[in-house]
PDB file of N, CA and C in Angstrom:
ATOM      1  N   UNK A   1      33.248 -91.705 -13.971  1.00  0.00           N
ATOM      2  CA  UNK A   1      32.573 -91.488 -12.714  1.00  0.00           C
ATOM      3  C   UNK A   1      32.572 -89.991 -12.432  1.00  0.00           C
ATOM      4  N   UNK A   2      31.623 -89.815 -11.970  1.00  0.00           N
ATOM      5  CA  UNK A   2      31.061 -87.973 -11.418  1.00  0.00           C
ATOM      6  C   UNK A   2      31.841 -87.942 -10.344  1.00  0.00           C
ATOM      7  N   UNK A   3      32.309 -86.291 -10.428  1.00  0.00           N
ATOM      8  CA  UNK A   3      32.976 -85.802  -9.418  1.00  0.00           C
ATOM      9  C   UNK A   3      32.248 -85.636  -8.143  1.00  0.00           C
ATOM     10  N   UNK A   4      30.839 -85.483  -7.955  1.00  0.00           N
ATOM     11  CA  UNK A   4      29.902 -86.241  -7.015  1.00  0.00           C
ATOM     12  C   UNK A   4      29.825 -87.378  -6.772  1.00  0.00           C
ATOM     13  N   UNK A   5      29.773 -88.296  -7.640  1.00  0.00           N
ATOM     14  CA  UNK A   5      29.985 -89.367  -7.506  1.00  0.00           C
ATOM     15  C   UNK A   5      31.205 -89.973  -6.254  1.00  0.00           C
ATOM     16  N   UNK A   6      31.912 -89.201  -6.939  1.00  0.00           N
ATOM     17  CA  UNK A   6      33.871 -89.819  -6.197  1.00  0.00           C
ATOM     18  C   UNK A   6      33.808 -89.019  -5.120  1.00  0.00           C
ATOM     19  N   UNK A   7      33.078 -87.779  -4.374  1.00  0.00           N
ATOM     20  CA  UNK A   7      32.858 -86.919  -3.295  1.00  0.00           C
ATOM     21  C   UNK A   7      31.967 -87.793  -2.161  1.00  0.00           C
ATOM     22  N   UNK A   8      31.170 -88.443  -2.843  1.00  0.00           N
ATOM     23  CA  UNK A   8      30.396 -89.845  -1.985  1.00  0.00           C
ATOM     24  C   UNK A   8      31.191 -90.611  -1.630  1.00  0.00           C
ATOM     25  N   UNK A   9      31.646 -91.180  -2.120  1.00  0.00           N
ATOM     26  CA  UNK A   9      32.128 -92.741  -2.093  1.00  0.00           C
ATOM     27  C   UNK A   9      32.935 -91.614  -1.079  1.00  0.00           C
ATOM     28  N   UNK A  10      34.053 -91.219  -1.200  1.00  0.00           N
ATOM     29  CA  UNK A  10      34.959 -90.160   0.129  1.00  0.00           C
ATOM     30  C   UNK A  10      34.286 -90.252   1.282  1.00  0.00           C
ATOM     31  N   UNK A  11      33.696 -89.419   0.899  1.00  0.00           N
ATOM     32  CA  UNK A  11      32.427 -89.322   2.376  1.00  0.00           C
ATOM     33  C   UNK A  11      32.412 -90.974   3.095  1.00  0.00           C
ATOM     34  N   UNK A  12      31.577 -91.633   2.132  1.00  0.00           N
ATOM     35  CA  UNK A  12      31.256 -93.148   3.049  1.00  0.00           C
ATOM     36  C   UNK A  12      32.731 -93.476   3.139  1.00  0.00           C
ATOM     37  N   UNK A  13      33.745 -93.267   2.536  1.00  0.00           N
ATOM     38  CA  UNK A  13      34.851 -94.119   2.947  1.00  0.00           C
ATOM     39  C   UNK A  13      35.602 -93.508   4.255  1.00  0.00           C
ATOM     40  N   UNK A  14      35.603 -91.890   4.264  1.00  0.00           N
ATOM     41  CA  UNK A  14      35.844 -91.494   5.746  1.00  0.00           C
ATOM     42  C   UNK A  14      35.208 -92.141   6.918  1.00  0.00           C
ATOM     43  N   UNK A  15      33.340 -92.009   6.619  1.00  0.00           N
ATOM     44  CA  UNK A  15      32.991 -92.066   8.077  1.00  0.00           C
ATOM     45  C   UNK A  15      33.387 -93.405   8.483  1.00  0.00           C
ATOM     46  N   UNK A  16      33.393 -94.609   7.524  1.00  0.00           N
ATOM     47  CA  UNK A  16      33.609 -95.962   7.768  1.00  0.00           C
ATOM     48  C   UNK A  16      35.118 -95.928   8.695  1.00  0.00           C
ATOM     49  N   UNK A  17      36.021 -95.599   7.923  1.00  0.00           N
ATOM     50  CA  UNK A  17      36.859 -95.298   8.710  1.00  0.00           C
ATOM     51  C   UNK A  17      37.444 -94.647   9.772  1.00  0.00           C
ATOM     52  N   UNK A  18      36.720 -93.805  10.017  1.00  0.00           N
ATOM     53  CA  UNK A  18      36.416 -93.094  11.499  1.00  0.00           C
ATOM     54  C   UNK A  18      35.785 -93.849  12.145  1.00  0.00           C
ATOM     55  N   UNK A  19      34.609 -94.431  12.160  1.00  0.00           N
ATOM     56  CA  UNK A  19      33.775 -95.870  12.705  1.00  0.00           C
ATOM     57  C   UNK A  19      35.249 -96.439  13.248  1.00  0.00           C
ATOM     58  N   UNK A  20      35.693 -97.414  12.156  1.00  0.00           N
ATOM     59  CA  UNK A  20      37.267 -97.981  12.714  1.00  0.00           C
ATOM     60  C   UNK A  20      37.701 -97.876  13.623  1.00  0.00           C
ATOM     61  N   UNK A  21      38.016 -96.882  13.334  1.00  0.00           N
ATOM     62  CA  UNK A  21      39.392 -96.143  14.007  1.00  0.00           C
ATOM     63  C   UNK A  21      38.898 -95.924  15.384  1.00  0.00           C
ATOM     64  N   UNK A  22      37.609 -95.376  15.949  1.00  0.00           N
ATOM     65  CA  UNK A  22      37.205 -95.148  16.906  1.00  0.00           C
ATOM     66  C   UNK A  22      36.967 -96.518  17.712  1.00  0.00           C
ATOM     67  N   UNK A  23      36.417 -97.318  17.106  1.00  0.00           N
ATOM     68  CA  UNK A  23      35.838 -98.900  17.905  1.00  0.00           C
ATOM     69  C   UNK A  23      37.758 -99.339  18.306  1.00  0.00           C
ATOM     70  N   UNK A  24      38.662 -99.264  17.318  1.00  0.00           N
ATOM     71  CA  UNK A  24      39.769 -99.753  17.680  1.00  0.00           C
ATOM     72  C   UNK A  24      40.630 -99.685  18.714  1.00  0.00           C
ATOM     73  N   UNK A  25      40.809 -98.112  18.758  1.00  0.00           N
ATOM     74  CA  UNK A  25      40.720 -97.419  20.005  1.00  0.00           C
ATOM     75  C   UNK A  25      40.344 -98.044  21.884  1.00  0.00           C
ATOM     76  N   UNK A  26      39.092 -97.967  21.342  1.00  0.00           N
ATOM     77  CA  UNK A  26      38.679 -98.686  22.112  1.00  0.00           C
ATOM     78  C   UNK A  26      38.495-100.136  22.669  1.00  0.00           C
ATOM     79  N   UNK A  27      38.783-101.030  21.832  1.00  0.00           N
ATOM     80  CA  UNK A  27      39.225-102.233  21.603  1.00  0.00           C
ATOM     81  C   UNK A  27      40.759-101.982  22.681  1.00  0.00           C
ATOM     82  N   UNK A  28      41.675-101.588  22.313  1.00  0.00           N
ATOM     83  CA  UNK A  28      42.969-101.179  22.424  1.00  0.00           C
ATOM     84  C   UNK A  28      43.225-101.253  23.674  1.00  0.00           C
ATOM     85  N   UNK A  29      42.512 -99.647  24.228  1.00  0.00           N
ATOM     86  CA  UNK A  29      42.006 -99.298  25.735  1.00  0.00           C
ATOM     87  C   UNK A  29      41.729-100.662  26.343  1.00  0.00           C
ATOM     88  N   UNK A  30      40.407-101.536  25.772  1.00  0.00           N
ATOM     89  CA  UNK A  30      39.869-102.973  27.031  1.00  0.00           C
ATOM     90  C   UNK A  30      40.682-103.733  26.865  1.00  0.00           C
ATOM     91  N   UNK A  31      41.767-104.055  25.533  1.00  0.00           N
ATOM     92  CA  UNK A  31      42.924-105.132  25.760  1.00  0.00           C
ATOM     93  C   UNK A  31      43.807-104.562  27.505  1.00  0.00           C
ATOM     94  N   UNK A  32      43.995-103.329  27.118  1.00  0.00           N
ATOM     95  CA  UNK A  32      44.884-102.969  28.399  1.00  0.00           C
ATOM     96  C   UNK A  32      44.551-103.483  29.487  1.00  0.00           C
ATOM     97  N   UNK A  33      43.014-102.848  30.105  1.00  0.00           N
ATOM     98  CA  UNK A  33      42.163-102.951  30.834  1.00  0.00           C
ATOM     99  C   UNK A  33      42.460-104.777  31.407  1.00  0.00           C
ATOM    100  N   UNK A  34      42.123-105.398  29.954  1.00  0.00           N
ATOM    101  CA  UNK A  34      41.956-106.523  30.425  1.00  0.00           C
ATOM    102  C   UNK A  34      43.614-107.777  30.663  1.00  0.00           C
ATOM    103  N   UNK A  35      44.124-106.878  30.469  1.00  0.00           N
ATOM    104  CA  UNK A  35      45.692-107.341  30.268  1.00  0.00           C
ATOM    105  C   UNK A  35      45.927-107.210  32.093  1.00  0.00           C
ATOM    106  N   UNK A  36      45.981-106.135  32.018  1.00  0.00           N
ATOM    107  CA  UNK A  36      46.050-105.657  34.007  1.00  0.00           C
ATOM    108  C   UNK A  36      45.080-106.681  34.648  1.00  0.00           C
ATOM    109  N   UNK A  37      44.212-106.565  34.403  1.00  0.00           N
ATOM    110  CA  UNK A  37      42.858-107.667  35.320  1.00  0.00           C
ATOM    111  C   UNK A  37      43.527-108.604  35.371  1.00  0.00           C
ATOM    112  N   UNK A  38      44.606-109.523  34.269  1.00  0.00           N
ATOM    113  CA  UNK A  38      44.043-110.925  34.163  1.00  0.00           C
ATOM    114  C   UNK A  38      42.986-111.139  33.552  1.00  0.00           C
ATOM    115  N   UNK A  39      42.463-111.058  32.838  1.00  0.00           N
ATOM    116  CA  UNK A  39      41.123-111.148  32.225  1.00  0.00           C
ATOM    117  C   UNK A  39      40.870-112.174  31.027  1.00  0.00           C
ATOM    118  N   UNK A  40      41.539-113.179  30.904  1.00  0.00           N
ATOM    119  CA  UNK A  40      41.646-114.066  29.819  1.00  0.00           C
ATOM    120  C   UNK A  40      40.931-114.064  29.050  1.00  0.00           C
ATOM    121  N   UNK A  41      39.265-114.389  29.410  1.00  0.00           N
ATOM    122  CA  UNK A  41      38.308-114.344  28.339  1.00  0.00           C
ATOM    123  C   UNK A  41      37.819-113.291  27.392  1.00  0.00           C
ATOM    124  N   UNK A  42      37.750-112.160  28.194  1.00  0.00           N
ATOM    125  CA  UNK A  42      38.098-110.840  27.429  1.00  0.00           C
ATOM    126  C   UNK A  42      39.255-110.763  26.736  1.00  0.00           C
ATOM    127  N   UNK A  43      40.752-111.243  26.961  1.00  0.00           N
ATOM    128  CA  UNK A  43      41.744-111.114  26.446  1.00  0.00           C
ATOM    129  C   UNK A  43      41.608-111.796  24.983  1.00  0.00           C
ATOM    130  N   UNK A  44      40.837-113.013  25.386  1.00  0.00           N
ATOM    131  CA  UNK A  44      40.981-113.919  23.983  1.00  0.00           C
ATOM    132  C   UNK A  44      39.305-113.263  22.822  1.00  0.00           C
ATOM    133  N   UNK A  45      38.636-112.753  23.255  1.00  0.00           N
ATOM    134  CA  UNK A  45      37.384-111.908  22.831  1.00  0.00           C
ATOM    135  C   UNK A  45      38.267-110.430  21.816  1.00  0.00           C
ATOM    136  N   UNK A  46      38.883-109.802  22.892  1.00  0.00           N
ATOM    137  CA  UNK A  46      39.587-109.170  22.233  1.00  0.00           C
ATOM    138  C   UNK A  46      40.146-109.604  21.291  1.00  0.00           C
ATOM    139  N   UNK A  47      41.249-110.711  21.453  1.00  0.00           N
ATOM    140  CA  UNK A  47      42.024-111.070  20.073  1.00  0.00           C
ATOM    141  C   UNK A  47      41.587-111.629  18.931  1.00  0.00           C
ATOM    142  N   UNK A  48      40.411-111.906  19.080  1.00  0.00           N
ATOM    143  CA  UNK A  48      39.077-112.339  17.935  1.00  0.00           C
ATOM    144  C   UNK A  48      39.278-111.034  17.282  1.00  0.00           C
ATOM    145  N   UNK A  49      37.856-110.266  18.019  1.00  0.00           N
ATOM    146  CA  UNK A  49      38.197-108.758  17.568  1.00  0.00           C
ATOM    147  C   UNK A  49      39.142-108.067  16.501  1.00  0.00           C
ATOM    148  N   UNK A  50      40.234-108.275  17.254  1.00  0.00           N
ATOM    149  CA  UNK A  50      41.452-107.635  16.174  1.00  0.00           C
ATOM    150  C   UNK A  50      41.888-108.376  15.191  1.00  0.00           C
ATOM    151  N   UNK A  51      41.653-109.892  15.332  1.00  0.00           N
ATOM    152  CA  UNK A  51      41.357-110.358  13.838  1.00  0.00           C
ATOM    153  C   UNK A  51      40.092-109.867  12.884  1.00  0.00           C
ATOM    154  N   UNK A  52      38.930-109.635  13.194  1.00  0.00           N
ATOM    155  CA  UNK A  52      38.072-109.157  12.447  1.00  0.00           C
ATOM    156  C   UNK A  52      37.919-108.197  11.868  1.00  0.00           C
ATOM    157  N   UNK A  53      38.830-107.127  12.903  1.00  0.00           N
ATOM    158  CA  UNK A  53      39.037-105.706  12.172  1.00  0.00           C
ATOM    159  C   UNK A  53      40.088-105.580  11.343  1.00  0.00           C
ATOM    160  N   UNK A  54      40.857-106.699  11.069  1.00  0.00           N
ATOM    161  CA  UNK A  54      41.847-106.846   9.960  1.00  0.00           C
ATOM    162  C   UNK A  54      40.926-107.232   8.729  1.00  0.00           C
ATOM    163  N   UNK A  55      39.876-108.311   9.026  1.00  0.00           N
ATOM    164  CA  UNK A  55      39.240-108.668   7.661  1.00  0.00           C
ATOM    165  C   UNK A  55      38.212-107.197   7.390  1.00  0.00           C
ATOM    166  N   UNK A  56      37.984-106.532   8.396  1.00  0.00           N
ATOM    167  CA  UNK A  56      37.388-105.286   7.713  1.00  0.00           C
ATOM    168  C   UNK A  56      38.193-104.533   6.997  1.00  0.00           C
ATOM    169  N   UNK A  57      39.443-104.027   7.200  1.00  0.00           N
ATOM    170  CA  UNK A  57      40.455-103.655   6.936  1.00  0.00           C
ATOM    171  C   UNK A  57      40.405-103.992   5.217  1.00  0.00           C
ATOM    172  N   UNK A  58      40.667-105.205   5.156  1.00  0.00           N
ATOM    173  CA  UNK A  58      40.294-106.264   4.031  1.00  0.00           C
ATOM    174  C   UNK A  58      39.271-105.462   2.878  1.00  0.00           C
ATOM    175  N   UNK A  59      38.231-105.660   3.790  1.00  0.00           N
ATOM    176  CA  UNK A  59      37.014-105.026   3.079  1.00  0.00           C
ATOM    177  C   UNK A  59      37.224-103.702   2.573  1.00  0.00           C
ATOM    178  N   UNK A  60      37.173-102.637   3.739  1.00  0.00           N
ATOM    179  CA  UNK A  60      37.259-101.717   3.258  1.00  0.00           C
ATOM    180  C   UNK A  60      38.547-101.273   2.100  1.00  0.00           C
ATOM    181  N   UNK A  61      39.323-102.507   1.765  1.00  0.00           N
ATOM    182  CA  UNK A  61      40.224-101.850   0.464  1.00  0.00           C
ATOM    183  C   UNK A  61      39.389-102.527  -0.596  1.00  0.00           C
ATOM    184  N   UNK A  62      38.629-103.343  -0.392  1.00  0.00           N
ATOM    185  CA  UNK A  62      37.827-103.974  -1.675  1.00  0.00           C
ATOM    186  C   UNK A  62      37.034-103.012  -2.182  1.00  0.00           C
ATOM    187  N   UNK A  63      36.255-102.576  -1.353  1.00  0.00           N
ATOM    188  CA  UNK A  63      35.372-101.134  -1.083  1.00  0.00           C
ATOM    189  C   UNK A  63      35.616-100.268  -2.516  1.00  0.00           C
ATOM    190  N   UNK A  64      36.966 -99.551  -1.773  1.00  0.00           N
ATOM    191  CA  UNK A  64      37.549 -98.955  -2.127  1.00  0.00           C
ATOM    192  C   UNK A  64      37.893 -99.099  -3.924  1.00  0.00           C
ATOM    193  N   UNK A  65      38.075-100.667  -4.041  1.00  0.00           N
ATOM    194  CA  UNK A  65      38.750-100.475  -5.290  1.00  0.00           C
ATOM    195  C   UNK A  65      37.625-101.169  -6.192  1.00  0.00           C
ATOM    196  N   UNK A  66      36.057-101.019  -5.674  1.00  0.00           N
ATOM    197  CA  UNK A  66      35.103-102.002  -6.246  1.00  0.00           C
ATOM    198  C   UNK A  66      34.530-100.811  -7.623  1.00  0.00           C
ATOM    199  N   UNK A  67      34.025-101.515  -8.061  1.00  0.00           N
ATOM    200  CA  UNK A  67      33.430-100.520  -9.534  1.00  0.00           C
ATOM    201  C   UNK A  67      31.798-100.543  -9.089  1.00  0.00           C
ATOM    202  N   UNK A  68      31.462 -99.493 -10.447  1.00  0.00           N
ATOM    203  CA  UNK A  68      30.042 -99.465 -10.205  1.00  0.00           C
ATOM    204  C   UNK A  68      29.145-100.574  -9.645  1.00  0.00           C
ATOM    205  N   UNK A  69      29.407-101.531 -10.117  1.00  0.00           N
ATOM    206  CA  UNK A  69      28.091-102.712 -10.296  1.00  0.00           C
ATOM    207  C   UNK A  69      28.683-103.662  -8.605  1.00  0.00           C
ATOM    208  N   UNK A  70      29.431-103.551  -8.424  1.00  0.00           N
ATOM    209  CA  UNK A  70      29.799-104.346  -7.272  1.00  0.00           C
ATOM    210  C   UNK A  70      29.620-103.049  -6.104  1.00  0.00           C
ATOM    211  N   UNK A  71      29.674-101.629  -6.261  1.00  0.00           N
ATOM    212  CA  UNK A  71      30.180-100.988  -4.849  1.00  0.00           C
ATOM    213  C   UNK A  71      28.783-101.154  -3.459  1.00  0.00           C
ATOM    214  N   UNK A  72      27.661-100.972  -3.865  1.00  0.00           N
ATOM    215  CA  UNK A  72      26.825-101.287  -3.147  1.00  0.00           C
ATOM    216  C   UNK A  72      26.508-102.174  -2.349  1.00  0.00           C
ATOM    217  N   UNK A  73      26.877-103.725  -2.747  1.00  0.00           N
ATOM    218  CA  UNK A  73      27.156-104.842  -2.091  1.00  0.00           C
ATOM    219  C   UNK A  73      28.110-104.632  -1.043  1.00  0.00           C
ATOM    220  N   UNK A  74      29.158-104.715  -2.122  1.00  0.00           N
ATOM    221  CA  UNK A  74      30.234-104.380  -0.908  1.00  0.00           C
ATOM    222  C   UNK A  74      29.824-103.384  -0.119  1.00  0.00           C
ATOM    223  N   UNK A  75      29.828-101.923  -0.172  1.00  0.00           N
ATOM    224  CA  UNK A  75      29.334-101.070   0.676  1.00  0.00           C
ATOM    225  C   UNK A  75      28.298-101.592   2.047  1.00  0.00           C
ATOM    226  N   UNK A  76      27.262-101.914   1.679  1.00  0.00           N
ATOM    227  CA  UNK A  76      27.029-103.081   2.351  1.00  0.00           C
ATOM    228  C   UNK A  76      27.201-103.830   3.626  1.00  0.00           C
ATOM    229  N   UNK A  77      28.156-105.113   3.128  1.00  0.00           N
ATOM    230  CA  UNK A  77      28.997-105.894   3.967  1.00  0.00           C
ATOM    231  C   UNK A  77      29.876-105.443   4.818  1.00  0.00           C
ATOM    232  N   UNK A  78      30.589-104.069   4.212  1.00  0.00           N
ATOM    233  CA  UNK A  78      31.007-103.027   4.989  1.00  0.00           C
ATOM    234  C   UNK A  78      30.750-102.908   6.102  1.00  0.00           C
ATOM    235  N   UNK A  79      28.943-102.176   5.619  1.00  0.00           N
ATOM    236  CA  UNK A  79      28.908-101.700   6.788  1.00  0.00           C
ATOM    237  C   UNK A  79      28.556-102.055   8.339  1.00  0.00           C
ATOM    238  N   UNK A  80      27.949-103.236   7.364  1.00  0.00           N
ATOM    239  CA  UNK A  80      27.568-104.783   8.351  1.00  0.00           C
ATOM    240  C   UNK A  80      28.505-105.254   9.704  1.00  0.00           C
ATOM    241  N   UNK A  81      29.875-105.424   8.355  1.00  0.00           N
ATOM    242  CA  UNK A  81      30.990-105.613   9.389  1.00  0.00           C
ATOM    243  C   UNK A  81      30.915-104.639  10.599  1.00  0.00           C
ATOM    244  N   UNK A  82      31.420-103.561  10.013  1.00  0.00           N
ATOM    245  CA  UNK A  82      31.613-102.364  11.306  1.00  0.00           C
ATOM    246  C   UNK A  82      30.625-102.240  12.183  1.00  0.00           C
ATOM    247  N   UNK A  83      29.230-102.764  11.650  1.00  0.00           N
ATOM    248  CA  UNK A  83      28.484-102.195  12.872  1.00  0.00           C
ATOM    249  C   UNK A  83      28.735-103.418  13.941  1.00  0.00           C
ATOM    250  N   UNK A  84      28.365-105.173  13.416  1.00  0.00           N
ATOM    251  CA  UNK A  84      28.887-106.185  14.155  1.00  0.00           C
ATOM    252  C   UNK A  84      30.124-105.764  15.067  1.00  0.00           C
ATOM    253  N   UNK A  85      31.300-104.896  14.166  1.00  0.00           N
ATOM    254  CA  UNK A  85      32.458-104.690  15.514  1.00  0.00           C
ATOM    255  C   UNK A  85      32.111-104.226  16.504  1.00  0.00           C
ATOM    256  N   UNK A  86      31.353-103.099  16.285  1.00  0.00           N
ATOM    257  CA  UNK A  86      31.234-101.645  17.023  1.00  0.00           C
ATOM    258  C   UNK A  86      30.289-102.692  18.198  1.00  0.00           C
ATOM    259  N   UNK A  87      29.425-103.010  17.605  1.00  0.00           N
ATOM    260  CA  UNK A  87      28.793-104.195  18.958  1.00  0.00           C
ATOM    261  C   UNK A  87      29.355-105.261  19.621  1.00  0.00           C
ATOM    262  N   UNK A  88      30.543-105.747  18.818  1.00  0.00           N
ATOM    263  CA  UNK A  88      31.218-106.571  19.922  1.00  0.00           C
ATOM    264  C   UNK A  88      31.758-105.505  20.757  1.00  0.00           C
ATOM    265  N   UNK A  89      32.534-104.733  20.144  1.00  0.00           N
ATOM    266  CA  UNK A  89      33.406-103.912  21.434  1.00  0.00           C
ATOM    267  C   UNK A  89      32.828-103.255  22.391  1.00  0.00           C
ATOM    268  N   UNK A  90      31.599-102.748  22.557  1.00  0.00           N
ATOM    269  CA  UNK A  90      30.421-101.976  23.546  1.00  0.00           C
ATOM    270  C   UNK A  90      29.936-103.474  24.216  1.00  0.00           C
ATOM    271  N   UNK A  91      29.937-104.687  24.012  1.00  0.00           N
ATOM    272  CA  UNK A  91      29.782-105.829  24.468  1.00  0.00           C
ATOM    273  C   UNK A  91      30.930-105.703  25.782  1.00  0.00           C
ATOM    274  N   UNK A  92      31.937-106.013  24.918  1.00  0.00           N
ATOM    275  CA  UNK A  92      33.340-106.390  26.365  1.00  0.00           C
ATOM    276  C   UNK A  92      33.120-105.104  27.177  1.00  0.00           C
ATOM    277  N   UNK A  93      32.986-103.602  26.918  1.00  0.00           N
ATOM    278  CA  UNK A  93      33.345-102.654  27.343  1.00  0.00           C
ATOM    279  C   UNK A  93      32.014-102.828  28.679  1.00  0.00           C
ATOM    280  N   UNK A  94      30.838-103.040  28.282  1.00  0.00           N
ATOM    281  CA  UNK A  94      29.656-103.696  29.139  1.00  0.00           C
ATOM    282  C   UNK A  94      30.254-104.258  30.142  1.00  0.00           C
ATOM    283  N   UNK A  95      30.827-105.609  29.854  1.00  0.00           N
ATOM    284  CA  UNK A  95      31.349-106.617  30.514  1.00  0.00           C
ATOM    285  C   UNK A  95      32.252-106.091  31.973  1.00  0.00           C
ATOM    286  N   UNK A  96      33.286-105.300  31.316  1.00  0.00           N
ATOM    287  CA  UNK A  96      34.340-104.330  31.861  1.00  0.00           C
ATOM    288  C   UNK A  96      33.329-103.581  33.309  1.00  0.00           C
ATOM    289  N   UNK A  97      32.661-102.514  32.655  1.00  0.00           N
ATOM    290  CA  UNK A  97      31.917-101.466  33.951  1.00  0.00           C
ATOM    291  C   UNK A  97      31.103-103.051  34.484  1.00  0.00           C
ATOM    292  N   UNK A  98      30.487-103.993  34.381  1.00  0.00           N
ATOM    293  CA  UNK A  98      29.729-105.036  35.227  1.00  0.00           C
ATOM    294  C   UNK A  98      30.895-105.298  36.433  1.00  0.00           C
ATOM    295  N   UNK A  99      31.846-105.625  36.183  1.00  0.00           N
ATOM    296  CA  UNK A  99      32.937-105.853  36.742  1.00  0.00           C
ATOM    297  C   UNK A  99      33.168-105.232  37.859  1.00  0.00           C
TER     298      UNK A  99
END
């Protein structure tokens, strides 16, 4: 594999993980939020959530350890996942300012 090559895959594997890391964050923050409220349904929305970002978690080491002929797929599903998170969590956070 090209040292361009392996400078890519870096790249997509940072921003993915910055994606993460940032939605989690925030996830984190509306558990609080919704911990103080009382907020059950959000509470249990949330705890979905943080199961899913474990199976991304998941993913992104598959990602990581996928070879040529598989990385694209995966890459992919990746990114699928994260964006699905990133929209649940701007969902509850919605929910939250309605409030």
């Amino acid at each position: 594999m090209s040292t361009d090559m392996n400078l890519g895959r870096k790249a997509i594997h940072d921003k993915l993980e910055s994606q993460i890391t940032i939605a989690q964050a925030r996830l984190e923050t509306l558990k609080a939020k919704a911990e103080a409220a009382k907020a059950n349904a959000e509470l249990k929305a949330i705890a979905d959530l943080l199961t899913a970002k474990r199976a991304i978690d998941r993913k992104v080491d598959e990602l990581r350890k996928s070879g040529e002929t598989t990385y694209q797929q995966v890459k992919t599903d990746v990114e699928s996942s994260v964006a699905a998170f990133e929209k649940s969590v701007q969902a509850i956070e919605t929910r939250f300012k309605a409030a």
